[in-house]
PDB file of N, CA and C in Angstrom:
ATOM      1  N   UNK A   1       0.726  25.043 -11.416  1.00  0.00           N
ATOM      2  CA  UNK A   1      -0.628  25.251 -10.924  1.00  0.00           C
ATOM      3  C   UNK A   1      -1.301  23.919 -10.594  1.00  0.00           C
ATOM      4  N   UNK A   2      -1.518  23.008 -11.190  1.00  0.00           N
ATOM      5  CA  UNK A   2      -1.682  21.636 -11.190  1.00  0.00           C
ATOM      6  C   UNK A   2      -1.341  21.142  -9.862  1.00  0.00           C
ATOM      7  N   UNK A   3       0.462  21.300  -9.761  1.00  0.00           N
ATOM      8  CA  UNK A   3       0.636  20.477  -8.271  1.00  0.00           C
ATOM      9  C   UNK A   3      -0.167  21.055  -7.358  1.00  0.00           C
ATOM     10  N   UNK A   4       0.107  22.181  -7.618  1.00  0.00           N
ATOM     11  CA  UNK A   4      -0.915  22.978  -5.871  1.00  0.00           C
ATOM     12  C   UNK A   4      -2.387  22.809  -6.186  1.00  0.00           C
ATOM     13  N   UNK A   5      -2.972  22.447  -7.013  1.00  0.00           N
ATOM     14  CA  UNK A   5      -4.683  21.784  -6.880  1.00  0.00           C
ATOM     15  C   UNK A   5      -4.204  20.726  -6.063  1.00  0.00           C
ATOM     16  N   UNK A   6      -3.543  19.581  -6.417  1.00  0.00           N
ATOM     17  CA  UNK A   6      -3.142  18.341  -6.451  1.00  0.00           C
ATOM     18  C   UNK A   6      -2.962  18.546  -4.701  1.00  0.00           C
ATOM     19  N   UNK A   7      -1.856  19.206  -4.625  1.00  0.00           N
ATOM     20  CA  UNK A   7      -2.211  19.504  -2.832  1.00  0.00           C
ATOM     21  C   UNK A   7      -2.625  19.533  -2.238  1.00  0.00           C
ATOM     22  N   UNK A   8      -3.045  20.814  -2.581  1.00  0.00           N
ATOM     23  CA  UNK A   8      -4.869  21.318  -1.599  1.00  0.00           C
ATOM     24  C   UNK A   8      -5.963  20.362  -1.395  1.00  0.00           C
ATOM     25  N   UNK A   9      -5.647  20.008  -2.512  1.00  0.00           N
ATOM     26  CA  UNK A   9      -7.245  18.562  -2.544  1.00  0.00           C
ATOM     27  C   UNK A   9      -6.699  17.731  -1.643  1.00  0.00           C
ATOM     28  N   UNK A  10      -5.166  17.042  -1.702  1.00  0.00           N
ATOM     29  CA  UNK A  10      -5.312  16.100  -0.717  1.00  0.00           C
ATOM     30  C   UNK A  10      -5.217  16.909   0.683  1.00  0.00           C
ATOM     31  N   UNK A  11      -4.839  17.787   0.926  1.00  0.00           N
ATOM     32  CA  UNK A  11      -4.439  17.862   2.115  1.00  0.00           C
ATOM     33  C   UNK A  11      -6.148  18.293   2.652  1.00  0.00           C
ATOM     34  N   UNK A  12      -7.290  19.164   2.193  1.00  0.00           N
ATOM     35  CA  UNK A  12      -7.947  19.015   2.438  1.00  0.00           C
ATOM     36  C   UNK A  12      -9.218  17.840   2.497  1.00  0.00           C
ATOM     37  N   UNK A  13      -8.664  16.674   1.959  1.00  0.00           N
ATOM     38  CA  UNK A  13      -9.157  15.517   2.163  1.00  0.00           C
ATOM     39  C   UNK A  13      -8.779  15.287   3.576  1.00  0.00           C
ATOM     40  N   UNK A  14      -7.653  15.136   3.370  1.00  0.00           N
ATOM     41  CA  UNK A  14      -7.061  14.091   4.584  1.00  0.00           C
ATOM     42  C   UNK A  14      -7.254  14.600   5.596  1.00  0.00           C
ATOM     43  N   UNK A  15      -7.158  16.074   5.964  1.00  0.00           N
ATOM     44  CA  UNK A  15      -7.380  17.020   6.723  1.00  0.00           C
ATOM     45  C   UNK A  15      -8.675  17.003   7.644  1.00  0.00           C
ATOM     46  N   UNK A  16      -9.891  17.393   7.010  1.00  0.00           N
ATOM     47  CA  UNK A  16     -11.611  16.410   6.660  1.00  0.00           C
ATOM     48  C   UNK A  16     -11.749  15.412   7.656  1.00  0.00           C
ATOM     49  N   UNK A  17     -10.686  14.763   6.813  1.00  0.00           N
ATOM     50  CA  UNK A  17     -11.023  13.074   7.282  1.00  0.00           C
ATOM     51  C   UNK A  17     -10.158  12.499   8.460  1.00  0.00           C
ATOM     52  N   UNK A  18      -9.341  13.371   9.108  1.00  0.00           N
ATOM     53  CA  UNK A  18      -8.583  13.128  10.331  1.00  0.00           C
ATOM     54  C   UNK A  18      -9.616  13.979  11.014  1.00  0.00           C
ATOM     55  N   UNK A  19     -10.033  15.115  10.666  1.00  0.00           N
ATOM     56  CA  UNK A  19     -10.857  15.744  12.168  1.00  0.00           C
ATOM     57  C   UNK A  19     -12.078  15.336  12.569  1.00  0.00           C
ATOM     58  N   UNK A  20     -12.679  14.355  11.570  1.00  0.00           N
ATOM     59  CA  UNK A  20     -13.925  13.802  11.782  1.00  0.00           C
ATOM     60  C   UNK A  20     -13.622  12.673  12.475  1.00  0.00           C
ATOM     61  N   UNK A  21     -12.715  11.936  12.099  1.00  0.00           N
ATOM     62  CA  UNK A  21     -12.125  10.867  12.654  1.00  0.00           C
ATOM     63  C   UNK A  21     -11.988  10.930  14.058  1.00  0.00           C
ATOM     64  N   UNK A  22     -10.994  12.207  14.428  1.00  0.00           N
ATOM     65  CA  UNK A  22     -10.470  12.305  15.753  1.00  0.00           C
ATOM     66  C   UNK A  22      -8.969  12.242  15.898  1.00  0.00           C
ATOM     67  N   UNK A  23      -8.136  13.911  15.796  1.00  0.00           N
ATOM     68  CA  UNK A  23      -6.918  13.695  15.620  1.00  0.00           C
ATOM     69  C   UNK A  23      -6.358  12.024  16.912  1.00  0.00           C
ATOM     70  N   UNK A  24      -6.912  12.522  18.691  1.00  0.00           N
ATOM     71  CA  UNK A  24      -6.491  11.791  19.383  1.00  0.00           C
ATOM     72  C   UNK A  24      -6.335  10.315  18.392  1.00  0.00           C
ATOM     73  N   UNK A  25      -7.582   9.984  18.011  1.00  0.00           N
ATOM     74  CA  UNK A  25      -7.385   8.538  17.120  1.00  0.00           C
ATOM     75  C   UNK A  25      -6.606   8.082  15.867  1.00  0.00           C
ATOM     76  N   UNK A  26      -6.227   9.013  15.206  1.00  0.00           N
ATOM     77  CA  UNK A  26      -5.075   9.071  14.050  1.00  0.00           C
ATOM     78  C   UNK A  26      -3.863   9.198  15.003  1.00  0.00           C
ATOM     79  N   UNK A  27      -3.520  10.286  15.995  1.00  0.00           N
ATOM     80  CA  UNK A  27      -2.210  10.091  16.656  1.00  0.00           C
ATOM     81  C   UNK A  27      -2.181   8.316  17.396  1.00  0.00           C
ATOM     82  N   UNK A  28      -3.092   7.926  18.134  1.00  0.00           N
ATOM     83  CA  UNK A  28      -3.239   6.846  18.204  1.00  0.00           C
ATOM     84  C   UNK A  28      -2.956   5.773  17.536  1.00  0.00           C
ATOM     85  N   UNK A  29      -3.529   5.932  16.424  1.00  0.00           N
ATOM     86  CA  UNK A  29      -2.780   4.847  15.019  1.00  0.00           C
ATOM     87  C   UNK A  29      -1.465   4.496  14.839  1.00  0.00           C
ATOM     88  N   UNK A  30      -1.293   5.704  14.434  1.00  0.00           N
ATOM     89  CA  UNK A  30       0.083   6.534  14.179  1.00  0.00           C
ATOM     90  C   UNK A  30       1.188   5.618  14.852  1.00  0.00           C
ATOM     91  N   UNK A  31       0.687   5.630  16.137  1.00  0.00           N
ATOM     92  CA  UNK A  31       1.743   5.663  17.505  1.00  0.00           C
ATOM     93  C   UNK A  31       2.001   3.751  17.930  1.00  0.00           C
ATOM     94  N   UNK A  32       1.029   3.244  17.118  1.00  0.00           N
ATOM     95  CA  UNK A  32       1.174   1.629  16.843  1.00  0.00           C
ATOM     96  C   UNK A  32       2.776   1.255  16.004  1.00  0.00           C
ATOM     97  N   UNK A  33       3.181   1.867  15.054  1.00  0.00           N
ATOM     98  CA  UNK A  33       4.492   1.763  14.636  1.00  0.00           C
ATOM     99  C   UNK A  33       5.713   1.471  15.308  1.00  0.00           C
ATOM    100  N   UNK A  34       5.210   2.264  16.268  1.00  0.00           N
ATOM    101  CA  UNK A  34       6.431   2.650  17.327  1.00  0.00           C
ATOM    102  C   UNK A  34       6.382   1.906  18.414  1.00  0.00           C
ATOM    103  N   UNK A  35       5.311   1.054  18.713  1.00  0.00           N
ATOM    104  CA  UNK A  35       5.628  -0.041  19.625  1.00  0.00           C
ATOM    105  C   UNK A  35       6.194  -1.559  19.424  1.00  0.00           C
ATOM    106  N   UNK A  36       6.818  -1.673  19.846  1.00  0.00           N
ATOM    107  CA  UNK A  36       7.882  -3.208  19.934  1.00  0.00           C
ATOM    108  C   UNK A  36       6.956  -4.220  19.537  1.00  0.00           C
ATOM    109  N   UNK A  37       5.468  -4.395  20.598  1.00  0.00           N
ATOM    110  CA  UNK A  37       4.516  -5.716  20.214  1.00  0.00           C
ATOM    111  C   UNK A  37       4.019  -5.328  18.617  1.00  0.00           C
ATOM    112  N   UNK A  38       4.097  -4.502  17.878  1.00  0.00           N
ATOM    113  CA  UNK A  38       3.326  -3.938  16.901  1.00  0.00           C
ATOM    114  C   UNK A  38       3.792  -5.065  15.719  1.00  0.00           C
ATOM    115  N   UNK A  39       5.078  -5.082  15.376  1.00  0.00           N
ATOM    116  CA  UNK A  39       5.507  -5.434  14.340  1.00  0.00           C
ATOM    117  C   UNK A  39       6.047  -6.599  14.906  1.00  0.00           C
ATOM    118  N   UNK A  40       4.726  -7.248  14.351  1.00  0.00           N
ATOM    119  CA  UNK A  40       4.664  -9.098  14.014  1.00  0.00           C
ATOM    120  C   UNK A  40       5.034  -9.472  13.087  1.00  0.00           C
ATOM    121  N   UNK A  41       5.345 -10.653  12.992  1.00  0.00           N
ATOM    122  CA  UNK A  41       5.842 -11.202  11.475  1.00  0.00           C
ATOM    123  C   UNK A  41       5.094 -10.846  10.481  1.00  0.00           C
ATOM    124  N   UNK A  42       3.551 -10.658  10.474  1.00  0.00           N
ATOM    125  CA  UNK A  42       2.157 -10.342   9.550  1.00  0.00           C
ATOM    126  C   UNK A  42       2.739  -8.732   9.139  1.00  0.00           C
ATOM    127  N   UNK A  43       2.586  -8.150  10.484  1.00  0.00           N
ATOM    128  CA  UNK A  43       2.335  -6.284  10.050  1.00  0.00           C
ATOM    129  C   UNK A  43       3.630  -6.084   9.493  1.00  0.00           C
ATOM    130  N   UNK A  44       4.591  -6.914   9.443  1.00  0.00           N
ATOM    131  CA  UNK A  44       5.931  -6.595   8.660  1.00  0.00           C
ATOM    132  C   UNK A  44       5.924  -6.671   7.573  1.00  0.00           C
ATOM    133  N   UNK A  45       5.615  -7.921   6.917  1.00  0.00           N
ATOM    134  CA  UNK A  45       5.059  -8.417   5.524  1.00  0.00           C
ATOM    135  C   UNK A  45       3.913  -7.471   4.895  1.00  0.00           C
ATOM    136  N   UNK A  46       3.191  -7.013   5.591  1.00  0.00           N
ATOM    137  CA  UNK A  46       2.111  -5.962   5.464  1.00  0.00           C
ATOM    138  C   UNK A  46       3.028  -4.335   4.834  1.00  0.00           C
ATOM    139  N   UNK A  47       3.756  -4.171   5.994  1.00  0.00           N
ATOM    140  CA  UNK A  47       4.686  -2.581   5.707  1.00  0.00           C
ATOM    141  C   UNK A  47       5.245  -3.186   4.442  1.00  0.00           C
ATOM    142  N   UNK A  48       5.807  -4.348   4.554  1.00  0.00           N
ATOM    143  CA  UNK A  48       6.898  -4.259   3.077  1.00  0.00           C
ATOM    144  C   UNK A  48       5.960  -4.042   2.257  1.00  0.00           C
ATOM    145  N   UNK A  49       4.814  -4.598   1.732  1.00  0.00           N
ATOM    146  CA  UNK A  49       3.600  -5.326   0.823  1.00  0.00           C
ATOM    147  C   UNK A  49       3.802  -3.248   0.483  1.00  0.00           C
ATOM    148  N   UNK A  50       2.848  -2.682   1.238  1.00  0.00           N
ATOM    149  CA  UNK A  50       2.831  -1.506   1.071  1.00  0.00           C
ATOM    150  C   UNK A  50       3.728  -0.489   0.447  1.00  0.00           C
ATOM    151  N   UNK A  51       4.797  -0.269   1.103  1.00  0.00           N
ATOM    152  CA  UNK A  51       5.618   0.205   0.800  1.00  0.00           C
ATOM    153  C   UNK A  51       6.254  -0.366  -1.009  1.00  0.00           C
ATOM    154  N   UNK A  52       6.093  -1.476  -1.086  1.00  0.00           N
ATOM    155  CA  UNK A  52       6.514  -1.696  -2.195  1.00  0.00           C
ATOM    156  C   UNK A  52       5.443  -1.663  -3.420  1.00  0.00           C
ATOM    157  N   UNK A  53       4.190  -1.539  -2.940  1.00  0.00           N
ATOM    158  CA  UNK A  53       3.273  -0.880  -3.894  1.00  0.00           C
ATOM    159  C   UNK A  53       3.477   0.188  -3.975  1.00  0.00           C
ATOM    160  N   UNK A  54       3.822   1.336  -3.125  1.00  0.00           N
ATOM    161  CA  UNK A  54       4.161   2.425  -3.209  1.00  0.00           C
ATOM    162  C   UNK A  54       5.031   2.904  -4.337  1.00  0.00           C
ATOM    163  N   UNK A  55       5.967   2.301  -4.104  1.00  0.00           N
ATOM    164  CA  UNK A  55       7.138   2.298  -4.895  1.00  0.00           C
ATOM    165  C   UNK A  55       7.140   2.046  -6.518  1.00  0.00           C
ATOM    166  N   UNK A  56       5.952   0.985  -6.944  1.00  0.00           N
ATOM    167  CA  UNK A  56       5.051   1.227  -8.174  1.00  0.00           C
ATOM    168  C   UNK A  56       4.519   1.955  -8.606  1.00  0.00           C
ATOM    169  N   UNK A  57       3.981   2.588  -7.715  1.00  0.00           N
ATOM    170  CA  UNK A  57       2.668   3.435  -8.379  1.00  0.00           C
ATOM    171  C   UNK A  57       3.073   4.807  -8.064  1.00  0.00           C
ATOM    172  N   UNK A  58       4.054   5.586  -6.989  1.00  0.00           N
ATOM    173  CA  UNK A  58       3.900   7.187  -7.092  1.00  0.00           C
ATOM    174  C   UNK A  58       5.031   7.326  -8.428  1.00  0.00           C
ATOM    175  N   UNK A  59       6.232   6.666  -8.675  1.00  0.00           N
ATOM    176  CA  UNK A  59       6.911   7.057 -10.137  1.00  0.00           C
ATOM    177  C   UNK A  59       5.931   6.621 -11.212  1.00  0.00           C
ATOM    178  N   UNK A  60       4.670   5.856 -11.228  1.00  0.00           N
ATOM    179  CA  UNK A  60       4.286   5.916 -13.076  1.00  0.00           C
ATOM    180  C   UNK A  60       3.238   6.957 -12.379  1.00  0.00           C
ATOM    181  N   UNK A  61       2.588   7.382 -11.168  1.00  0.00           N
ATOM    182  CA  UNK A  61       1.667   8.538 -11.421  1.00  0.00           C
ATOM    183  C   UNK A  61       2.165  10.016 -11.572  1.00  0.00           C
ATOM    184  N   UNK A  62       3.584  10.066 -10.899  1.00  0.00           N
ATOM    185  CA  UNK A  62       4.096  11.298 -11.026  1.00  0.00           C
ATOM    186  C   UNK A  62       4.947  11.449 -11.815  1.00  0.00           C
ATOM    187  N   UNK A  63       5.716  10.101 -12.665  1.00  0.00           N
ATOM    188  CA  UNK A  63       6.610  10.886 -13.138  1.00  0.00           C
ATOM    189  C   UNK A  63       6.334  10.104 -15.079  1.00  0.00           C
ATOM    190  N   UNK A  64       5.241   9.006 -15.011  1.00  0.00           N
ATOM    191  CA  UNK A  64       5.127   8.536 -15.662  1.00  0.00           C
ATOM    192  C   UNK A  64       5.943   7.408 -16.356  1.00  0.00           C
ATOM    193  N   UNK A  65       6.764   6.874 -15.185  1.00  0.00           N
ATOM    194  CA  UNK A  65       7.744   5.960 -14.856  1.00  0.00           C
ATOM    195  C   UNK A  65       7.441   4.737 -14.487  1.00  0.00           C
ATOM    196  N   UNK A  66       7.569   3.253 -15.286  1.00  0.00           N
ATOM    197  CA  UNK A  66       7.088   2.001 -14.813  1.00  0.00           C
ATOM    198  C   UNK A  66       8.270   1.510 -14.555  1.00  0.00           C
ATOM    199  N   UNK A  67       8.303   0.982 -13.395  1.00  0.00           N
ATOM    200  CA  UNK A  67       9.465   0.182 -12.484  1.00  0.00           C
ATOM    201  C   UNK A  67       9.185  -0.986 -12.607  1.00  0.00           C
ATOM    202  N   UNK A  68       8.863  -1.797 -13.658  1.00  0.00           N
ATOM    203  CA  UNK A  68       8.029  -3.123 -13.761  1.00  0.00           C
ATOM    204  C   UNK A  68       8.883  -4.180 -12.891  1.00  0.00           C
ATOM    205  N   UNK A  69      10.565  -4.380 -12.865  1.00  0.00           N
ATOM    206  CA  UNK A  69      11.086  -5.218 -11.690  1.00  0.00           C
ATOM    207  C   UNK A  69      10.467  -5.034 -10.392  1.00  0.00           C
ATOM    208  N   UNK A  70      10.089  -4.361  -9.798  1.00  0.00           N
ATOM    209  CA  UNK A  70       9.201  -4.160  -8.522  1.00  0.00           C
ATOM    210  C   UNK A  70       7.922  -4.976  -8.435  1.00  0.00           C
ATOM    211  N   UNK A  71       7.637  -5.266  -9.820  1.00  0.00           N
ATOM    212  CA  UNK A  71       6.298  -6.128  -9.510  1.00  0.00           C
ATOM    213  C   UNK A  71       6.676  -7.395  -9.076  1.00  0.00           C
ATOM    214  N   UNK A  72       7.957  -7.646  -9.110  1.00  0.00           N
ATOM    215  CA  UNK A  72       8.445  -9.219  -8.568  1.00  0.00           C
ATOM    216  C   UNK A  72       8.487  -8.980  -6.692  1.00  0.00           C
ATOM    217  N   UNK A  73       8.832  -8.229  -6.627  1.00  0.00           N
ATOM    218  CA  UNK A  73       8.159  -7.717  -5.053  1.00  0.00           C
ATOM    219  C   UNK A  73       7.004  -7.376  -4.507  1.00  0.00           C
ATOM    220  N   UNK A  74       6.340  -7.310  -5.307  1.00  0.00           N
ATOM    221  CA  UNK A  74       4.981  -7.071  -4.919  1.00  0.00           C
ATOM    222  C   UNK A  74       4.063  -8.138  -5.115  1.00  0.00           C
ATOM    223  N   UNK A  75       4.583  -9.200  -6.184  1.00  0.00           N
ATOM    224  CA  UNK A  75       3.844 -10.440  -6.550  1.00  0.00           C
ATOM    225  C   UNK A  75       3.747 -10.947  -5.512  1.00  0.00           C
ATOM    226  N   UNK A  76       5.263 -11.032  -4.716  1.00  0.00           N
ATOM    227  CA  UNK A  76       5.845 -11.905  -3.906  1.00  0.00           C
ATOM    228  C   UNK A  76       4.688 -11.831  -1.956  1.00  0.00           C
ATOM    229  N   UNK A  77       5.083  -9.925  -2.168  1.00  0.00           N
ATOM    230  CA  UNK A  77       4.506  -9.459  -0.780  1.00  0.00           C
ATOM    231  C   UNK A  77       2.601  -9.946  -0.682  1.00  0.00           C
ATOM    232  N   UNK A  78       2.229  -9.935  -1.997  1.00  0.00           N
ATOM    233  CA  UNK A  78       0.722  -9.913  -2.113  1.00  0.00           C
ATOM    234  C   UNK A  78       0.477 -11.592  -1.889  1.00  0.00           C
ATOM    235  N   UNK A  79       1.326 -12.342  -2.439  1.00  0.00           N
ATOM    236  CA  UNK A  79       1.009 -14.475  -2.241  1.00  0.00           C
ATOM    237  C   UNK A  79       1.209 -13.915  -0.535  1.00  0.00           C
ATOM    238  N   UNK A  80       2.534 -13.262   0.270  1.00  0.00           N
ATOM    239  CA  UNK A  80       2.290 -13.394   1.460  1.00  0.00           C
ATOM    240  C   UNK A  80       1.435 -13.150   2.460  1.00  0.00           C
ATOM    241  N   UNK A  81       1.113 -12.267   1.744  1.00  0.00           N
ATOM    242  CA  UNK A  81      -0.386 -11.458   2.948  1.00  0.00           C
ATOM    243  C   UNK A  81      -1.033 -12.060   2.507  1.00  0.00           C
ATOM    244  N   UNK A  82      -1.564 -12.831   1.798  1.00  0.00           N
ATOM    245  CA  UNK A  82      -2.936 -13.678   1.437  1.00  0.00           C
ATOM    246  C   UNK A  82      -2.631 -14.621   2.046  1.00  0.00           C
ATOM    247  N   UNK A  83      -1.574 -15.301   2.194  1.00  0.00           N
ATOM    248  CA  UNK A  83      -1.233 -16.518   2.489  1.00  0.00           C
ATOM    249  C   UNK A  83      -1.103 -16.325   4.164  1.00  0.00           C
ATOM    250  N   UNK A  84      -1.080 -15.572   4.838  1.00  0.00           N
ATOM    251  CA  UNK A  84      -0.542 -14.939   5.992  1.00  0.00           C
ATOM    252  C   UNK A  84      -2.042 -13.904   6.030  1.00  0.00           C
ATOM    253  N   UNK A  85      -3.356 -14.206   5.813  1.00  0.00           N
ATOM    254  CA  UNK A  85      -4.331 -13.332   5.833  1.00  0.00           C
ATOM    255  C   UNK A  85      -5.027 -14.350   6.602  1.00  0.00           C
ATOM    256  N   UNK A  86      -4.788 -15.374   7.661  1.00  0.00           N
ATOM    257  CA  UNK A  86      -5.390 -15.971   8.618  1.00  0.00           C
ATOM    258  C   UNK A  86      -5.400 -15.714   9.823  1.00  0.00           C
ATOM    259  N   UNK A  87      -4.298 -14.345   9.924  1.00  0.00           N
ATOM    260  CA  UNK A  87      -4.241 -13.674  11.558  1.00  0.00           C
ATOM    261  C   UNK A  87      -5.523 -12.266  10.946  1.00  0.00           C
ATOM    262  N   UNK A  88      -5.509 -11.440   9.462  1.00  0.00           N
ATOM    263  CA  UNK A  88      -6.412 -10.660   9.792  1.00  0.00           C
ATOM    264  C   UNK A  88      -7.383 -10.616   8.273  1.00  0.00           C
ATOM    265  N   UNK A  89      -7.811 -12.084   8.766  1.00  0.00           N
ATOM    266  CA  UNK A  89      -9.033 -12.307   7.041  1.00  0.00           C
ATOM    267  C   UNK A  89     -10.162 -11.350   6.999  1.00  0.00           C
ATOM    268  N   UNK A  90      -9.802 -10.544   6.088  1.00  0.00           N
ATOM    269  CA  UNK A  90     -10.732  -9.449   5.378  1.00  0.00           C
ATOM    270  C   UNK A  90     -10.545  -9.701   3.742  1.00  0.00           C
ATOM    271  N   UNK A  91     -11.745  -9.927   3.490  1.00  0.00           N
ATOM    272  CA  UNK A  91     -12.001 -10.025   2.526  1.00  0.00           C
ATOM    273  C   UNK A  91     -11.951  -9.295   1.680  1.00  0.00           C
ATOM    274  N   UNK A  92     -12.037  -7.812   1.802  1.00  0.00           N
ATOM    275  CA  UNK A  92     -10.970  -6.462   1.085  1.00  0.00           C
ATOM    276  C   UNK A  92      -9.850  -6.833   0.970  1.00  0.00           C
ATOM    277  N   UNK A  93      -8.981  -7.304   1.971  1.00  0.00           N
ATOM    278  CA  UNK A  93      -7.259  -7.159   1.654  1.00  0.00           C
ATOM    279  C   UNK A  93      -7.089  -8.973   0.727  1.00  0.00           C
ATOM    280  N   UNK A  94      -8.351  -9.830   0.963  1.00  0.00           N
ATOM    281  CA  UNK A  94      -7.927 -10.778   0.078  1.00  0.00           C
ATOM    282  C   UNK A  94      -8.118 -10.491  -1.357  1.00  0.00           C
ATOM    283  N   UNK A  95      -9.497 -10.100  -1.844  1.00  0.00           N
ATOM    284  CA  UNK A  95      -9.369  -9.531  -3.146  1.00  0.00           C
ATOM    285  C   UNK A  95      -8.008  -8.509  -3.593  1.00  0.00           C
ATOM    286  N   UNK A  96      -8.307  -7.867  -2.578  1.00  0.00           N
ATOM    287  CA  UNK A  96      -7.288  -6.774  -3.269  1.00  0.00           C
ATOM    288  C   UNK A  96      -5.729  -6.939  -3.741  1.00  0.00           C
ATOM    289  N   UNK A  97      -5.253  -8.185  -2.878  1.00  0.00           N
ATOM    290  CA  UNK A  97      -4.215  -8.617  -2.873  1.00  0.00           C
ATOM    291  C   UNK A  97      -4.058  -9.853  -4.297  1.00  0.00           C
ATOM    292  N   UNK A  98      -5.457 -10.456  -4.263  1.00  0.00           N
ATOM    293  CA  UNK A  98      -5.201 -11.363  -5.486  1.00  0.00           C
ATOM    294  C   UNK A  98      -5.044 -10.599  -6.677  1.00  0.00           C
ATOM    295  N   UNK A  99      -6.234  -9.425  -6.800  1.00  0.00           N
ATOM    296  CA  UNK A  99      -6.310  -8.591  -7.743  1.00  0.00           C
ATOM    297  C   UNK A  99      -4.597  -8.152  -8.415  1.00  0.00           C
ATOM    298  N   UNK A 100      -3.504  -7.420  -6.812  1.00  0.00           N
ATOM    299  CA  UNK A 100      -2.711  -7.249  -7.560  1.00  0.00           C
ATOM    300  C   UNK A 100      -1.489  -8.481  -7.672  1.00  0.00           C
ATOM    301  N   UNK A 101      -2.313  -9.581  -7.600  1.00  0.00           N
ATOM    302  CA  UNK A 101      -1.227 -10.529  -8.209  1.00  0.00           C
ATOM    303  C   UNK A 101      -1.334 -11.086  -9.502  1.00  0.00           C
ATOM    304  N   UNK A 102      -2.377 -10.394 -10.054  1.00  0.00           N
ATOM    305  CA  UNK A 102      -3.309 -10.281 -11.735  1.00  0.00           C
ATOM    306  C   UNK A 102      -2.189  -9.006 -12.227  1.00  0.00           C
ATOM    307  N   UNK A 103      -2.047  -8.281 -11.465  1.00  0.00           N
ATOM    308  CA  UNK A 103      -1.353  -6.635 -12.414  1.00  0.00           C
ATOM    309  C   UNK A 103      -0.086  -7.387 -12.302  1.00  0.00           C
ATOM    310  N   UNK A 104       0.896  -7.692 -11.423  1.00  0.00           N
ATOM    311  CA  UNK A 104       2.324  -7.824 -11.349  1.00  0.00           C
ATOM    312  C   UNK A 104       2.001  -9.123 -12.347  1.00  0.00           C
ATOM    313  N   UNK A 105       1.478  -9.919 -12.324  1.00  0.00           N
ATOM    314  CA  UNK A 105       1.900 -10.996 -13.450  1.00  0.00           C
ATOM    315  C   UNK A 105       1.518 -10.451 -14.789  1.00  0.00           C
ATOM    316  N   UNK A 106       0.431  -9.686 -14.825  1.00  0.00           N
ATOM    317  CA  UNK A 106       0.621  -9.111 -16.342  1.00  0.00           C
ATOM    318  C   UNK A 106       1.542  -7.999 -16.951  1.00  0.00           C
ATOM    319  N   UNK A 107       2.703  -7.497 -15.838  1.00  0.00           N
ATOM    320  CA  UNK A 107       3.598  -7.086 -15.461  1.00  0.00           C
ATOM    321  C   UNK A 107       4.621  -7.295 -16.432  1.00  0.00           C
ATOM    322  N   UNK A 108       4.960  -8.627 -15.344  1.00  0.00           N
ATOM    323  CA  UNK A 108       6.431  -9.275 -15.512  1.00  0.00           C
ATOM    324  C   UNK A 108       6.140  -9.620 -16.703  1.00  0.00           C
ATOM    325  N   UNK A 109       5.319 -10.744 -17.239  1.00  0.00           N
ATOM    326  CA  UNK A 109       5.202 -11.639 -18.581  1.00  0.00           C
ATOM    327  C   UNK A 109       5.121 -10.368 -19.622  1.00  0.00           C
ATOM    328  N   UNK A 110       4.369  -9.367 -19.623  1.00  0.00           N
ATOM    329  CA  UNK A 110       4.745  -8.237 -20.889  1.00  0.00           C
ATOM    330  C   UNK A 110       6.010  -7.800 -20.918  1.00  0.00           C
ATOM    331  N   UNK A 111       6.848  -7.507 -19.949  1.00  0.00           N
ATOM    332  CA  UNK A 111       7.840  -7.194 -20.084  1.00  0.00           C
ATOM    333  C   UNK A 111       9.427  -8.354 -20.075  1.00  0.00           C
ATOM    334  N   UNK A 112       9.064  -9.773 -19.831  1.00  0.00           N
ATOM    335  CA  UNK A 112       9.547 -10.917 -20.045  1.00  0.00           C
ATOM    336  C   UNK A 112       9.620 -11.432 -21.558  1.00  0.00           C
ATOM    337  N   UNK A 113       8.689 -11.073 -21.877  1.00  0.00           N
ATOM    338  CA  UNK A 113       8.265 -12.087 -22.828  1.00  0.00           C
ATOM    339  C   UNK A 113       8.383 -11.482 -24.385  1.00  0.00           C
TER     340      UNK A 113
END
């Protein structure tokens, strides 16, 4: 019962929030992946960065699973996009990125040490 709240809620979030948006403009988004100029050296480092937060966080939310070696990838992806945050300086993705270079180091060293 749980998963299907868990569903419904997102899908009627996201749902919401694409039609207000403007599907044309989410397919639009979307459709940036798939072009050749898209993936710059930045938006690459960006997909990995992502993807490898990903990879943290849906096994300890769903399965209650910490992959703590992954934070050495994510330490790594987060110094790059900060460091590589001079093609798109936002000050959201700089906090956010230092922030999680505070979690992966309190990470590794608890589980190092």
């Amino acid at each position: 019962m749980l998963e299907l709240l868990i569903i419904v809620t997102f899908l009627a979030i996201t749902l919401t929030t694409y039609h207000r948006v403007g599907w044309k403009n989410i397919k639009e988004c979307y459709s940036y992946w798939f072009k050749p100029g898209y993936w710059s050296s930045y938006n690459i480092v960006e997909a990995v960065s992502w993807l490898a937060k990903t990879l943290v966080i849906i096994p300890s939310l769903v399965f209650n699973l910490e992959i703590w070696q992954l934070h050495f990838v994510t330490l790594l992806t987060s110094v790059m996009l900060i460091w590589a945050s001079e093609r798109k300086l936002l000050p959201t993705l700089v906090a956010f990125n230092t922030l999680w270079i505070a979690i992966s180091s309190i990470v590794i060293i608890r589980n190092i040490v």
